[in-house]
N, C-alpha and C. Protein backbone atom coordinates (compact mmCIF):
# COMPACT_ATOMS: atom_id res chain seq x y z
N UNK A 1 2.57 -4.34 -50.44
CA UNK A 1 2.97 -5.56 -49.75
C UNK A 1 3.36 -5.23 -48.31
N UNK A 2 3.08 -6.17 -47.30
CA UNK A 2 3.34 -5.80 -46.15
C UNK A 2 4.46 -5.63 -45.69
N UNK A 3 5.03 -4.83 -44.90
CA UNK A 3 6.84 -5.26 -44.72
C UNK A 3 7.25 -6.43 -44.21
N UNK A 4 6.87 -6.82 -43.26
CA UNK A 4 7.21 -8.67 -42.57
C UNK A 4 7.15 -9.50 -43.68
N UNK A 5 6.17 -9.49 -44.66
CA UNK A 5 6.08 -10.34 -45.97
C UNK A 5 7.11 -9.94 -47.11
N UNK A 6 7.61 -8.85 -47.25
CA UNK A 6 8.74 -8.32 -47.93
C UNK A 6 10.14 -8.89 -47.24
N UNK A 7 10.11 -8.91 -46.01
CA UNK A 7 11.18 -8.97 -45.47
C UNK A 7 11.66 -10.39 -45.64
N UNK A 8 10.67 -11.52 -45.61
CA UNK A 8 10.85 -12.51 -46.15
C UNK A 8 11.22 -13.08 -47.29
N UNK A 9 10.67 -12.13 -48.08
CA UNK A 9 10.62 -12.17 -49.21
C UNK A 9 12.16 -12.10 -49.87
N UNK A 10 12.34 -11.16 -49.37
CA UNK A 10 14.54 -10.60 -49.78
C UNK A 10 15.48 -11.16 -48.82
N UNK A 11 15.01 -12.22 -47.72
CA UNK A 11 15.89 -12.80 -47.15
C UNK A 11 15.88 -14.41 -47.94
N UNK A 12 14.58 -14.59 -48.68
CA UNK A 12 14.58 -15.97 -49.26
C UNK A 12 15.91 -15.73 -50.66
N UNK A 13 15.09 -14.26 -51.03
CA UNK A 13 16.25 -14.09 -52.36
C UNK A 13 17.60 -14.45 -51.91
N UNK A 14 18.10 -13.46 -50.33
CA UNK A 14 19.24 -13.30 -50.45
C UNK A 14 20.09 -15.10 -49.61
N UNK A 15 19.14 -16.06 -48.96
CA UNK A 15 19.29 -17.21 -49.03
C UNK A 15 19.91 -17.87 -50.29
N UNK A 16 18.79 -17.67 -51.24
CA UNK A 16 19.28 -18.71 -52.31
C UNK A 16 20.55 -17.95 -53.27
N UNK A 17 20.90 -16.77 -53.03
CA UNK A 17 21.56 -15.99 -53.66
C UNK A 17 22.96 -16.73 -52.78
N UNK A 18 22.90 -16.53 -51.89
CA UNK A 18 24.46 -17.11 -50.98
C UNK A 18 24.85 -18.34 -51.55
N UNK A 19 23.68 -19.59 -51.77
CA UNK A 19 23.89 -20.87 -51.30
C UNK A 19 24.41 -21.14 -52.76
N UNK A 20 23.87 -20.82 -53.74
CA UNK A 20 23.99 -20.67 -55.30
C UNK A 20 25.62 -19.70 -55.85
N UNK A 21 25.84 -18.59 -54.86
CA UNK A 21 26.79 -17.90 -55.91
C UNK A 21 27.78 -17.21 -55.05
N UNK A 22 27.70 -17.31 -53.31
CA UNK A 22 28.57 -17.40 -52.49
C UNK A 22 28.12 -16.05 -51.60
N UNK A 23 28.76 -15.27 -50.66
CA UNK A 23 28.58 -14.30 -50.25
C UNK A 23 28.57 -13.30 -50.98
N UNK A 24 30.09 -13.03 -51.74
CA UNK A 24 30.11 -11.63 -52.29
C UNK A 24 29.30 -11.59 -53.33
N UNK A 25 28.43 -12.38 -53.94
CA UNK A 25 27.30 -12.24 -54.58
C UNK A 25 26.36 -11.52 -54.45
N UNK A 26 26.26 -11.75 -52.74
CA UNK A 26 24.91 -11.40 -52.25
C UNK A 26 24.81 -9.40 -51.71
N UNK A 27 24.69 -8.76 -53.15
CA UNK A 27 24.89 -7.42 -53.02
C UNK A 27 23.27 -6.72 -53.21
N UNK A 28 23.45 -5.80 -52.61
CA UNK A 28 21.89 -5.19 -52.30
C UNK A 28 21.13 -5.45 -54.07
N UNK A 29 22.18 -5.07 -54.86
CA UNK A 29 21.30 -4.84 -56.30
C UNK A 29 20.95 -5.96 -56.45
N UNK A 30 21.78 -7.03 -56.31
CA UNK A 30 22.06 -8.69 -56.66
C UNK A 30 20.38 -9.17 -55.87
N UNK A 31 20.35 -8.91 -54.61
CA UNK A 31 19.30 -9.37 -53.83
C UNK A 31 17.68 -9.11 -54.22
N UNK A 32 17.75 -7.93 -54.53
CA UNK A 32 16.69 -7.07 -55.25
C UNK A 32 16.29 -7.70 -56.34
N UNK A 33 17.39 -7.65 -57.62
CA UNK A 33 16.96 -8.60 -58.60
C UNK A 33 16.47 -10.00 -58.67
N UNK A 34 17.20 -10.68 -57.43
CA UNK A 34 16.77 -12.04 -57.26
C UNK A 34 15.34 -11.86 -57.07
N UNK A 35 14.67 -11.26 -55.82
CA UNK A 35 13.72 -11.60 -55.17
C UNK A 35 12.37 -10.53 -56.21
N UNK A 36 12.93 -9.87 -57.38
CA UNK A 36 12.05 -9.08 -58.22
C UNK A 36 11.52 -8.17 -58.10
N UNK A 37 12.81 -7.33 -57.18
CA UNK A 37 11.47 -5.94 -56.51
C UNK A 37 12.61 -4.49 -56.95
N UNK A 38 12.14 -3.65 -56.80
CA UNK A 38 12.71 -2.35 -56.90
C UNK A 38 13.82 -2.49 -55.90
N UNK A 39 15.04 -1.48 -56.06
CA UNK A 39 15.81 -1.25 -54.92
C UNK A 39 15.38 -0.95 -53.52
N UNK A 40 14.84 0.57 -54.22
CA UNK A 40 14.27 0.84 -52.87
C UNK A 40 13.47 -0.01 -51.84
N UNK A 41 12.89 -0.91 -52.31
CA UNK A 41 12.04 -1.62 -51.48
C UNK A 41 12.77 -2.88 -50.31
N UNK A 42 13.83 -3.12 -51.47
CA UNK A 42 15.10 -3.55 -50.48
C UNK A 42 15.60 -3.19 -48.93
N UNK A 43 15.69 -1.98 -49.59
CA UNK A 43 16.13 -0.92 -48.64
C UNK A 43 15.44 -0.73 -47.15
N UNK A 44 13.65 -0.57 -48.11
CA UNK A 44 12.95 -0.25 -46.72
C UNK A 44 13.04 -1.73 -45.69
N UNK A 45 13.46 -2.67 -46.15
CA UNK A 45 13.35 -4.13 -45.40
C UNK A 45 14.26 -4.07 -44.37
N UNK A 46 15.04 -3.73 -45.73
CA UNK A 46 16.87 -3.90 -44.20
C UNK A 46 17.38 -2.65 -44.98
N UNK A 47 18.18 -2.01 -44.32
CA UNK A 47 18.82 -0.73 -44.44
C UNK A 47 20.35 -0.81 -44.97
N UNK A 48 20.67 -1.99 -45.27
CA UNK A 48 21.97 -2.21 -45.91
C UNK A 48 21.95 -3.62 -45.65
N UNK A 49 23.19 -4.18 -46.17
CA UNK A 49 23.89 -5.33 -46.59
C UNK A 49 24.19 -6.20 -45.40
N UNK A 50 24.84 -5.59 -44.09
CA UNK A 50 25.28 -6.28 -43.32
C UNK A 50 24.16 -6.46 -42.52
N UNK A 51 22.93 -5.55 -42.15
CA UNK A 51 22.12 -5.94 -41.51
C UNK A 51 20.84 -6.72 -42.01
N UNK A 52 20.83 -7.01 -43.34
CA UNK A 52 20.30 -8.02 -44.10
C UNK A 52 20.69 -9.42 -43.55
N UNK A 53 22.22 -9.52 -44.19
CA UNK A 53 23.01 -10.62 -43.97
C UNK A 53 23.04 -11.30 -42.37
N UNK A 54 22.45 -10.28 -41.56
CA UNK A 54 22.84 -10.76 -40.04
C UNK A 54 21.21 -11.34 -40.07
N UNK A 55 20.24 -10.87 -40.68
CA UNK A 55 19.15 -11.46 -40.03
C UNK A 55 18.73 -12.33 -40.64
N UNK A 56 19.45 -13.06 -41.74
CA UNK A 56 19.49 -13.97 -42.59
C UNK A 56 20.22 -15.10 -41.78
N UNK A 57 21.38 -14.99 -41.18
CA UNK A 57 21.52 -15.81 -40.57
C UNK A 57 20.97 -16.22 -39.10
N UNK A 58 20.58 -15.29 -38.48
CA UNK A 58 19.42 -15.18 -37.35
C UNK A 58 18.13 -15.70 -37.55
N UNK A 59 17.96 -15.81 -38.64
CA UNK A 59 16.75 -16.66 -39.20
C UNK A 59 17.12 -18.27 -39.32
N UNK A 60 18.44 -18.44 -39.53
CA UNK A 60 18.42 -19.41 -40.34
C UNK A 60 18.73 -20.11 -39.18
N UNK A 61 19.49 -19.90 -38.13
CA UNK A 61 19.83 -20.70 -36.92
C UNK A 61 18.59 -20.74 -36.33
N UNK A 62 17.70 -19.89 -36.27
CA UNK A 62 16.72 -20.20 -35.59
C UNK A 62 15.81 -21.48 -36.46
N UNK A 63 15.96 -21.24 -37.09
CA UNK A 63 15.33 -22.59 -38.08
C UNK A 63 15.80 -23.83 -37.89
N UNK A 64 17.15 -24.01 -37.88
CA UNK A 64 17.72 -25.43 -37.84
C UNK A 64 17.51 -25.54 -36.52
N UNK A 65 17.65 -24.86 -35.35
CA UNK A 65 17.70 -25.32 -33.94
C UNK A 65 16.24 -25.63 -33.80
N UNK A 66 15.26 -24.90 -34.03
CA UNK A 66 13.49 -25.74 -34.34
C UNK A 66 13.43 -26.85 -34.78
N UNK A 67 14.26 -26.93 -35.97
CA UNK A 67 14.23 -28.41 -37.12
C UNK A 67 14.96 -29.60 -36.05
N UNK A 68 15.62 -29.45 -35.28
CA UNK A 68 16.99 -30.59 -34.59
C UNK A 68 15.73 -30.53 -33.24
N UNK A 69 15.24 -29.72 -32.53
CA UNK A 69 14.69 -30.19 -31.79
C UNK A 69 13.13 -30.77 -31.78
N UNK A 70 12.44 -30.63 -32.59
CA UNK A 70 11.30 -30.88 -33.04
C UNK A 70 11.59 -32.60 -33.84
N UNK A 71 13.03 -33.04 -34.38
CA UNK A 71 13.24 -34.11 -35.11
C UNK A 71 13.26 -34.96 -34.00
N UNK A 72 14.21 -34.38 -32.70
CA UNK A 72 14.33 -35.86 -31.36
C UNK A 72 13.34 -35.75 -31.00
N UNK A 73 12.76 -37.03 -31.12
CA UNK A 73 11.68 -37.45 -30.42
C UNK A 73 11.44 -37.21 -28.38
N UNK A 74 10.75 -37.50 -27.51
CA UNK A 74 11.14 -37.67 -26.57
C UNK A 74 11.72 -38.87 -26.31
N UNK A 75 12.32 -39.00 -24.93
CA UNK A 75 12.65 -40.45 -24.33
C UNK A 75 12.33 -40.61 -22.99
N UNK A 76 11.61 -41.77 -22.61
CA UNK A 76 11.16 -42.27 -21.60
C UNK A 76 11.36 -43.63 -21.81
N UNK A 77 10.85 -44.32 -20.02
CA UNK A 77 11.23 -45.49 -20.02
C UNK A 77 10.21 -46.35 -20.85
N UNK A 78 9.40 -45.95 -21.66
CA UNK A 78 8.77 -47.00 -22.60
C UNK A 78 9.34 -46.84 -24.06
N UNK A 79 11.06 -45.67 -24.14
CA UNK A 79 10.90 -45.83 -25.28
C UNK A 79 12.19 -46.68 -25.71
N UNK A 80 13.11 -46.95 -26.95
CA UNK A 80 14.08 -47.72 -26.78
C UNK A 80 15.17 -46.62 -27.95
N UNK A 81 16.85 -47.09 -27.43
CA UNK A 81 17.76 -46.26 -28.39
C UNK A 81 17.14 -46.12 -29.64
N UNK A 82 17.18 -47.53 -30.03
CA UNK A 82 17.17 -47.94 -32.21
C UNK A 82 16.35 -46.85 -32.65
N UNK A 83 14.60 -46.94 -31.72
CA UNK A 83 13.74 -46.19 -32.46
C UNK A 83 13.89 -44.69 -32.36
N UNK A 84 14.33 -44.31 -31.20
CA UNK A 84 14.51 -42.59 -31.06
C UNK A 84 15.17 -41.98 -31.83
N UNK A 85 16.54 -42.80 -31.92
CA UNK A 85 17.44 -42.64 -33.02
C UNK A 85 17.18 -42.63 -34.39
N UNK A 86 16.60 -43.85 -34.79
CA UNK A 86 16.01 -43.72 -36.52
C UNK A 86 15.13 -42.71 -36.23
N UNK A 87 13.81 -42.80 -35.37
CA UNK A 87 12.64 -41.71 -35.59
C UNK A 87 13.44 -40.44 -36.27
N UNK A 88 14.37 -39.76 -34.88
CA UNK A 88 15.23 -38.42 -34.92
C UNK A 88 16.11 -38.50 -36.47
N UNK A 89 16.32 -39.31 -37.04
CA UNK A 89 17.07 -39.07 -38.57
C UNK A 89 16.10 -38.47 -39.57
N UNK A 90 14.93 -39.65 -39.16
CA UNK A 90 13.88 -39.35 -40.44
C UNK A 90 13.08 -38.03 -40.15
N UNK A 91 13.06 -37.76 -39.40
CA UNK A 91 11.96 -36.56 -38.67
C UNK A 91 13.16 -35.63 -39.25
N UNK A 92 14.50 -35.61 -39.19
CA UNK A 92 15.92 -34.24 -39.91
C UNK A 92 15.56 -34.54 -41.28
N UNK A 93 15.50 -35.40 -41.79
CA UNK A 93 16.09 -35.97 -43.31
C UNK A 93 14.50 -35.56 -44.20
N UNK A 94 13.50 -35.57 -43.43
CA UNK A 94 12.64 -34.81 -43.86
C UNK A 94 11.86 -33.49 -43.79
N UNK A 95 12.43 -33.12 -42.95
CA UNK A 95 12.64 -31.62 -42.43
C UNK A 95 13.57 -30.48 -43.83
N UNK A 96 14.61 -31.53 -43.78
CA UNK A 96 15.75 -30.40 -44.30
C UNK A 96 15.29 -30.70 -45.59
N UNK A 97 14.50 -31.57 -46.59
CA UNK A 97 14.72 -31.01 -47.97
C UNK A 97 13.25 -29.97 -48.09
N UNK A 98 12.38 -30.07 -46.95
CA UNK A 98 11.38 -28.29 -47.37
C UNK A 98 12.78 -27.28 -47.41
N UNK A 99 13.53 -27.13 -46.85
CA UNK A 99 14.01 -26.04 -46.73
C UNK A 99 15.89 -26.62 -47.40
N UNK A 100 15.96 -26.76 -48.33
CA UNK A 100 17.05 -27.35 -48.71
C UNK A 100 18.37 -26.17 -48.70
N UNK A 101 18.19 -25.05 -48.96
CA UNK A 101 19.11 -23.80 -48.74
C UNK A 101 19.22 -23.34 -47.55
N UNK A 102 18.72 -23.79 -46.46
CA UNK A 102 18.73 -23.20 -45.12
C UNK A 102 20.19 -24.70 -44.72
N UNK A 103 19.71 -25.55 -45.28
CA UNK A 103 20.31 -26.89 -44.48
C UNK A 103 21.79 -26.47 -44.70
N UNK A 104 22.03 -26.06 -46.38
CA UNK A 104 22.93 -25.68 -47.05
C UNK A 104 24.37 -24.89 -46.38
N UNK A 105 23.12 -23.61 -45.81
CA UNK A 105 23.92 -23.00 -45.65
C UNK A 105 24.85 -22.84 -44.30
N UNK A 106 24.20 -23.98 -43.34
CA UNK A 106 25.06 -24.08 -42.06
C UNK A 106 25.87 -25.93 -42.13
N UNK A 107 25.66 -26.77 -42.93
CA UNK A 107 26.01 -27.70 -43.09
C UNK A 107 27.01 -27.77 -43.68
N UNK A 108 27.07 -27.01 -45.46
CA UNK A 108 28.13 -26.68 -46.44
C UNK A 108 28.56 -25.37 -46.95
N UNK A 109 28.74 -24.35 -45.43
CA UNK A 109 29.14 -23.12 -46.17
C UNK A 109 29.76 -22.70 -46.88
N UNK A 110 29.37 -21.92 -47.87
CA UNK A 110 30.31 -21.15 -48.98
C UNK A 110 31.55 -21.00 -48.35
N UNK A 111 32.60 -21.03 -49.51
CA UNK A 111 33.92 -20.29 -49.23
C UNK A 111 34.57 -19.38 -48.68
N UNK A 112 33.72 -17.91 -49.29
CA UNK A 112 33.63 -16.88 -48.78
C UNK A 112 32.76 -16.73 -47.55
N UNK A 113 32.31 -17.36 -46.45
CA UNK A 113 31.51 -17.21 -45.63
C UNK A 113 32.11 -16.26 -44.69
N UNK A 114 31.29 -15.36 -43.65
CA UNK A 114 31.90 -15.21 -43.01
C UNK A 114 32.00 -15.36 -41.32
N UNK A 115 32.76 -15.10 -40.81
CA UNK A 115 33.05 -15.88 -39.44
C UNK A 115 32.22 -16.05 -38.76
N UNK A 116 31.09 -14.98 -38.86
CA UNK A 116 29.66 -15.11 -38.22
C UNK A 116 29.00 -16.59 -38.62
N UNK A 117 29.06 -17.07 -39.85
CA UNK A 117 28.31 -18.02 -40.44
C UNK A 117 29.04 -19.20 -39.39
N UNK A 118 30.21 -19.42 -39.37
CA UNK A 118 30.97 -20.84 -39.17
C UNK A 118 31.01 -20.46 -37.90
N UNK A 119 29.82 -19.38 -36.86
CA UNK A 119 29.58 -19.38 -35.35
C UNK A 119 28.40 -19.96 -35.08
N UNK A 120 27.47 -19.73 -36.09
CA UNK A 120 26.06 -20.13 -36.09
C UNK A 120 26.30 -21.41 -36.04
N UNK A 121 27.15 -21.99 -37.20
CA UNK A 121 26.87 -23.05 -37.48
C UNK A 121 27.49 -24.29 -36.23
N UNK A 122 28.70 -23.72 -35.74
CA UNK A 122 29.15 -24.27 -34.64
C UNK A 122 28.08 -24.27 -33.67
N UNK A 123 27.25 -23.27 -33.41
CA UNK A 123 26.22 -23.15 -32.80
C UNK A 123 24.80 -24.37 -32.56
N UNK A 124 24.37 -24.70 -33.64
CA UNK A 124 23.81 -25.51 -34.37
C UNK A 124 24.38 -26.91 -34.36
N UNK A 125 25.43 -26.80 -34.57
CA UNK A 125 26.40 -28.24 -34.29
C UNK A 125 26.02 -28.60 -33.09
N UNK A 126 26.75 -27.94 -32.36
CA UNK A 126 26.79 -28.00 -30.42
C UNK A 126 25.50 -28.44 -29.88
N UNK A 127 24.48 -27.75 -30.45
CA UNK A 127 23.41 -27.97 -30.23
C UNK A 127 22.84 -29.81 -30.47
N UNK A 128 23.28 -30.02 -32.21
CA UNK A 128 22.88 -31.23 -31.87
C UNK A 128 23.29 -32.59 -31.36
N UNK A 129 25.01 -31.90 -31.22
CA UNK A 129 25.46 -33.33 -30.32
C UNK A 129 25.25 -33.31 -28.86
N UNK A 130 24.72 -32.22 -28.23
CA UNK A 130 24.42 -31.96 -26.70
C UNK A 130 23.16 -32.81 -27.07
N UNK A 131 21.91 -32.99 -27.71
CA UNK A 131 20.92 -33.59 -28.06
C UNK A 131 20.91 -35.43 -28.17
N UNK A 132 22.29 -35.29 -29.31
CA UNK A 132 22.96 -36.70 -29.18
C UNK A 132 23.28 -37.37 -28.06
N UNK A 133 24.18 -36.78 -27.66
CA UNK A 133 24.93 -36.61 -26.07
C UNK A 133 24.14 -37.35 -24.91
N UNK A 134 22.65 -36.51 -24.58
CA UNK A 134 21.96 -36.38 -23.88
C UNK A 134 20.77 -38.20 -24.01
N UNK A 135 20.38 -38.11 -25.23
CA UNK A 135 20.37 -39.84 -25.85
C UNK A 135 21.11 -40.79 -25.33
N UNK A 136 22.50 -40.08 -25.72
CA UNK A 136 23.11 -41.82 -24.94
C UNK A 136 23.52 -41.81 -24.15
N UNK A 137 23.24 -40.93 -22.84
CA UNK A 137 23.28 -40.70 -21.59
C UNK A 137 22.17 -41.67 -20.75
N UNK A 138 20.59 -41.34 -21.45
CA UNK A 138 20.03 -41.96 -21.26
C UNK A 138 19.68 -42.92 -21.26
N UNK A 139 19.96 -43.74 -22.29
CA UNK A 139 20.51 -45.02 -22.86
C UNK A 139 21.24 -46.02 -22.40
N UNK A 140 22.23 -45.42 -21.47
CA UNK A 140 23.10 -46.12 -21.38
C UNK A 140 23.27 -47.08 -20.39
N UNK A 141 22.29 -47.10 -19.06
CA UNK A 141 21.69 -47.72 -18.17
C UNK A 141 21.07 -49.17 -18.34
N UNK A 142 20.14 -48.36 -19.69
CA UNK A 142 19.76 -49.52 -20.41
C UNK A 142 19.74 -50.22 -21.33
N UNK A 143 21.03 -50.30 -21.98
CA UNK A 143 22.19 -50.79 -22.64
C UNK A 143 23.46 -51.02 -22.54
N UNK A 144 23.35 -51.77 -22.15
CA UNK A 144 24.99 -52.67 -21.81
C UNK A 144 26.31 -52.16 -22.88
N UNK A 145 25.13 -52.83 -23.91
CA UNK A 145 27.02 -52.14 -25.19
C UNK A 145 26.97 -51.30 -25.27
N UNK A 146 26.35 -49.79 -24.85
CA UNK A 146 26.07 -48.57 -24.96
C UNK A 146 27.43 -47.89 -23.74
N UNK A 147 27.14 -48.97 -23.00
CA UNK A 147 28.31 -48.38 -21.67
C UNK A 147 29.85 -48.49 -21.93
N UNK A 148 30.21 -49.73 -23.38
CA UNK A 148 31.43 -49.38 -23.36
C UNK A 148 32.00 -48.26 -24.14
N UNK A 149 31.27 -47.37 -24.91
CA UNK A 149 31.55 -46.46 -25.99
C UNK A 149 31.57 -45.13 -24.62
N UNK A 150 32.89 -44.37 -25.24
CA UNK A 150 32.55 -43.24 -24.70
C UNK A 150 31.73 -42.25 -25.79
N UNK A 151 30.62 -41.78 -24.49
CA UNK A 151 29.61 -41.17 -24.90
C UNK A 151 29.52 -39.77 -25.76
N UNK A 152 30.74 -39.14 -25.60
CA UNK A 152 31.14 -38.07 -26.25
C UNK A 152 31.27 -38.30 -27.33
N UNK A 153 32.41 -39.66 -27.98
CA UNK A 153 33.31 -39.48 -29.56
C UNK A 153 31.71 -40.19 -29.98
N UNK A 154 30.99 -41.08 -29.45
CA UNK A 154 29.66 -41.84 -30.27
C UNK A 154 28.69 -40.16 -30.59
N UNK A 155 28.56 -39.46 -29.62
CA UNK A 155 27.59 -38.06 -30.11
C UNK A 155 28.55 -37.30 -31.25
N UNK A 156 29.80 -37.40 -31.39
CA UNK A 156 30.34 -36.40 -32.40
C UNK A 156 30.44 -37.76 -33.83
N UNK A 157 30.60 -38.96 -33.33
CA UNK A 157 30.45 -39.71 -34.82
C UNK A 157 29.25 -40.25 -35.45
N UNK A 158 27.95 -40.17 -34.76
CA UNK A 158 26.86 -40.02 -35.05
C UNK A 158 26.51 -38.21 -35.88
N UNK A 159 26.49 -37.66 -35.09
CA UNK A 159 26.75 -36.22 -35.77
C UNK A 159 27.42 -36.31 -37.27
N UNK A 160 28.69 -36.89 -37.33
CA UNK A 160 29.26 -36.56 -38.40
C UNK A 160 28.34 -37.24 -39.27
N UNK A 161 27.94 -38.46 -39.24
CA UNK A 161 27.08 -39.03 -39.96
C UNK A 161 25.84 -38.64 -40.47
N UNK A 162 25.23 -37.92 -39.56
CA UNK A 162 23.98 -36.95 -39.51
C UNK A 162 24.07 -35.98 -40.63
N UNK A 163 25.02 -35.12 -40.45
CA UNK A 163 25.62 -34.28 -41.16
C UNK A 163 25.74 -34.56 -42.95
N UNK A 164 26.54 -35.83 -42.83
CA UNK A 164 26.52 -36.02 -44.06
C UNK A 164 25.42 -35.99 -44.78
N UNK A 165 24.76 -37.29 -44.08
CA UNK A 165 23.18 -37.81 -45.06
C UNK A 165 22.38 -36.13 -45.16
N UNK A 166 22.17 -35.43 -44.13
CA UNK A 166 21.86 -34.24 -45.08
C UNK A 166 22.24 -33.52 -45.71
N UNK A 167 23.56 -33.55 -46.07
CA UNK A 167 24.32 -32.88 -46.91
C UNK A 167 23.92 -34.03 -48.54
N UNK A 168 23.71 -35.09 -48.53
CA UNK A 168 23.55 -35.76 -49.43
C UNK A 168 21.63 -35.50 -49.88
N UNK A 169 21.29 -35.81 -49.24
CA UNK A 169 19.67 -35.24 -49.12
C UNK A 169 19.36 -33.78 -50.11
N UNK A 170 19.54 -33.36 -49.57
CA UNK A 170 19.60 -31.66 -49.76
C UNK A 170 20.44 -31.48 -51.70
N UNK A 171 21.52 -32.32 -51.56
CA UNK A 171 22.53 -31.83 -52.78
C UNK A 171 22.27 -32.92 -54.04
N UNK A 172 21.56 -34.13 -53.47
CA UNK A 172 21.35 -35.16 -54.80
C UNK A 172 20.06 -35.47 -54.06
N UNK A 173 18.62 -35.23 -54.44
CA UNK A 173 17.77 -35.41 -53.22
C UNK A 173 17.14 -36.68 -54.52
N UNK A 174 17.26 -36.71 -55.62
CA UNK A 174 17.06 -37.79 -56.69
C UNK A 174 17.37 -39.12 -56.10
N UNK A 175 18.90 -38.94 -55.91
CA UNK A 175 19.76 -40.19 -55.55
C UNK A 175 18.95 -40.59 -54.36
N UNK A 176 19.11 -39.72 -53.60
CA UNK A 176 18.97 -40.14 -51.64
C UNK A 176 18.05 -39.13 -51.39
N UNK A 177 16.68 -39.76 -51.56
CA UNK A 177 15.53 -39.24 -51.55
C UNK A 177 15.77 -39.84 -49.59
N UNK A 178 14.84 -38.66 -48.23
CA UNK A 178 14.49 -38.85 -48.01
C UNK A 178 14.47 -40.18 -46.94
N UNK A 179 13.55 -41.11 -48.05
CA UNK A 179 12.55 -42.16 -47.45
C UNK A 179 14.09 -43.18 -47.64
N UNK A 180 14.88 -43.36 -49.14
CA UNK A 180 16.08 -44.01 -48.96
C UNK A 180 16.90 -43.75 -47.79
N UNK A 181 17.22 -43.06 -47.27
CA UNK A 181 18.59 -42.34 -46.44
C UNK A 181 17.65 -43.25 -45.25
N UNK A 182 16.82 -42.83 -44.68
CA UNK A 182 15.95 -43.27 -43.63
C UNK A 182 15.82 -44.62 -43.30
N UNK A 183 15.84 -44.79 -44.43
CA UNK A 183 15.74 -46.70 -44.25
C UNK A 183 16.96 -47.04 -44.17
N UNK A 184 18.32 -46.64 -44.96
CA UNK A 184 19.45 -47.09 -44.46
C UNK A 184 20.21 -47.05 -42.76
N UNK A 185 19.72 -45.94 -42.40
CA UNK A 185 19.45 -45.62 -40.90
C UNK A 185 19.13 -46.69 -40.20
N UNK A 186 17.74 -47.01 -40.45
CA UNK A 186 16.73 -48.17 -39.63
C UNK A 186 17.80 -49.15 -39.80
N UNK A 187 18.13 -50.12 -40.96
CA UNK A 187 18.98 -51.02 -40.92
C UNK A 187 20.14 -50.68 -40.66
N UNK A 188 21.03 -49.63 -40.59
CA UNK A 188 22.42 -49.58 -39.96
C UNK A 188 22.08 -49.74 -38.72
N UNK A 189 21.21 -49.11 -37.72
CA UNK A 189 21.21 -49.08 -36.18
C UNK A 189 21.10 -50.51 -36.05
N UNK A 190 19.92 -51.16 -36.58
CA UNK A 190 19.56 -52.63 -36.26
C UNK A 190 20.69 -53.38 -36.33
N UNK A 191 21.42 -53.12 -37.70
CA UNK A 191 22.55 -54.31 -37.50
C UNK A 191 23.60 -54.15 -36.64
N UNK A 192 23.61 -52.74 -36.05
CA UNK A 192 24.96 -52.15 -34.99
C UNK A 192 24.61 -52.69 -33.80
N UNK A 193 23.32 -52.48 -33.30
CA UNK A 193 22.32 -53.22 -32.19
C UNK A 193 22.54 -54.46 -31.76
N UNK A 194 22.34 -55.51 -33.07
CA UNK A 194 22.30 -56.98 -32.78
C UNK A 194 23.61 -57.48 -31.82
N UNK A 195 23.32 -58.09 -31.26
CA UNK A 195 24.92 -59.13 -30.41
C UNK A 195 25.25 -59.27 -31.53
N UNK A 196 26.64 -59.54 -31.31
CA UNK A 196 27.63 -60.38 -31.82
C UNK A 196 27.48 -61.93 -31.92
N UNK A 197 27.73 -62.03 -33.36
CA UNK A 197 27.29 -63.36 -33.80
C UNK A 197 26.10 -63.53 -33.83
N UNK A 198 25.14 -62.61 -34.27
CA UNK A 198 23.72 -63.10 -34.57
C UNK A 198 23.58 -62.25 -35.99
């Protein structure tokens, strides 16, 4: 087997090994067994535990920051808040259940995580309310009720919201498939949108 394809291979193990049974789970033998290979072969991938674990999460930020920017759509003057906004949910909300243990693991970290994880993930955060941020910056010119919200607490309470529905996605994907979560989106913005009294 090739090594780049191995290497994948024992970072998927040691993914679903974290998200399933926490960090201190995730021990060279533990990883090995998950992913079905000899020790040694472990070994030749990553040379121990911590430098496994670091490129596991180096993987994984690099993933979600692809997934968050590839979900916002662009914006120009032909396009409008409602749709960029729903587009950018459904384009996350279907993103994150291919990869439902990646979403996992910077959205709802384990217990035992460690400080590195809850940097990434701050990382990742930052990232997508500067994204948010940057939306209703643009927006806001051309939207009147957009100008009385400050633009900061609307990017961190959109976020929180964000956050959730993929945390719900990802953990009951039965319940809140998806295409449900998405459509509740479309109609929450619309009805937040409308004037008052209509």
């Amino acid at each position: 087997m090739d090594l780049e394809v191995r290497r994948v291979q024992v970072l998927d193990a040691a993914l679903r090994l974290v998200v399933r049974d926490g960090y201190a789970a995730a021990t060279m033998e533990a990883i090995a067994r998950e992913a079905k290979l000899a020790k040694p072969r472990v070994y030749a991938a990553y040379p121990g535990r911590g430098p496994l674990l670091l490129a596991l999460l180096e993987r994984e930020q690099r993933r979600t920051i692809d997934t968050l920017a590839t979900a916002m759509p662009p914006f120009d003057d032909d396009s409008d808040f409602e749709t960029i906004l729903t587009s950018a949910a459904t384009n996350l909300l279907h993103a994150v259940v291919e990869h439902p243990e990646s979403a996992l693991l910077l959205t709802a970290p384990a217990d035992d995580a460690p400080a590195e994880v809850r940097e990434h993930a701050a990382r990742a955060r930052a990232f997508a309310r500067d994204n948010l941020r940057a939306l209703i910056e643009w927006a806001r010119p051309r939207r009147p009720d957009l100008s009385r919200l400050d633009p900061e607490l609307l990017s961190i309470a959109l976020l929180a919201v964000g956050e959730q529905l993929v945390r719900l996605a990802v953990t009951d994907p039965d319940r809140y498939p998806p295409t449900h979560l998405a459509d509740f989106v479309t109609t929450a913005v619309d009805h937040l949108s409308r004037p008052s009294g209509t």
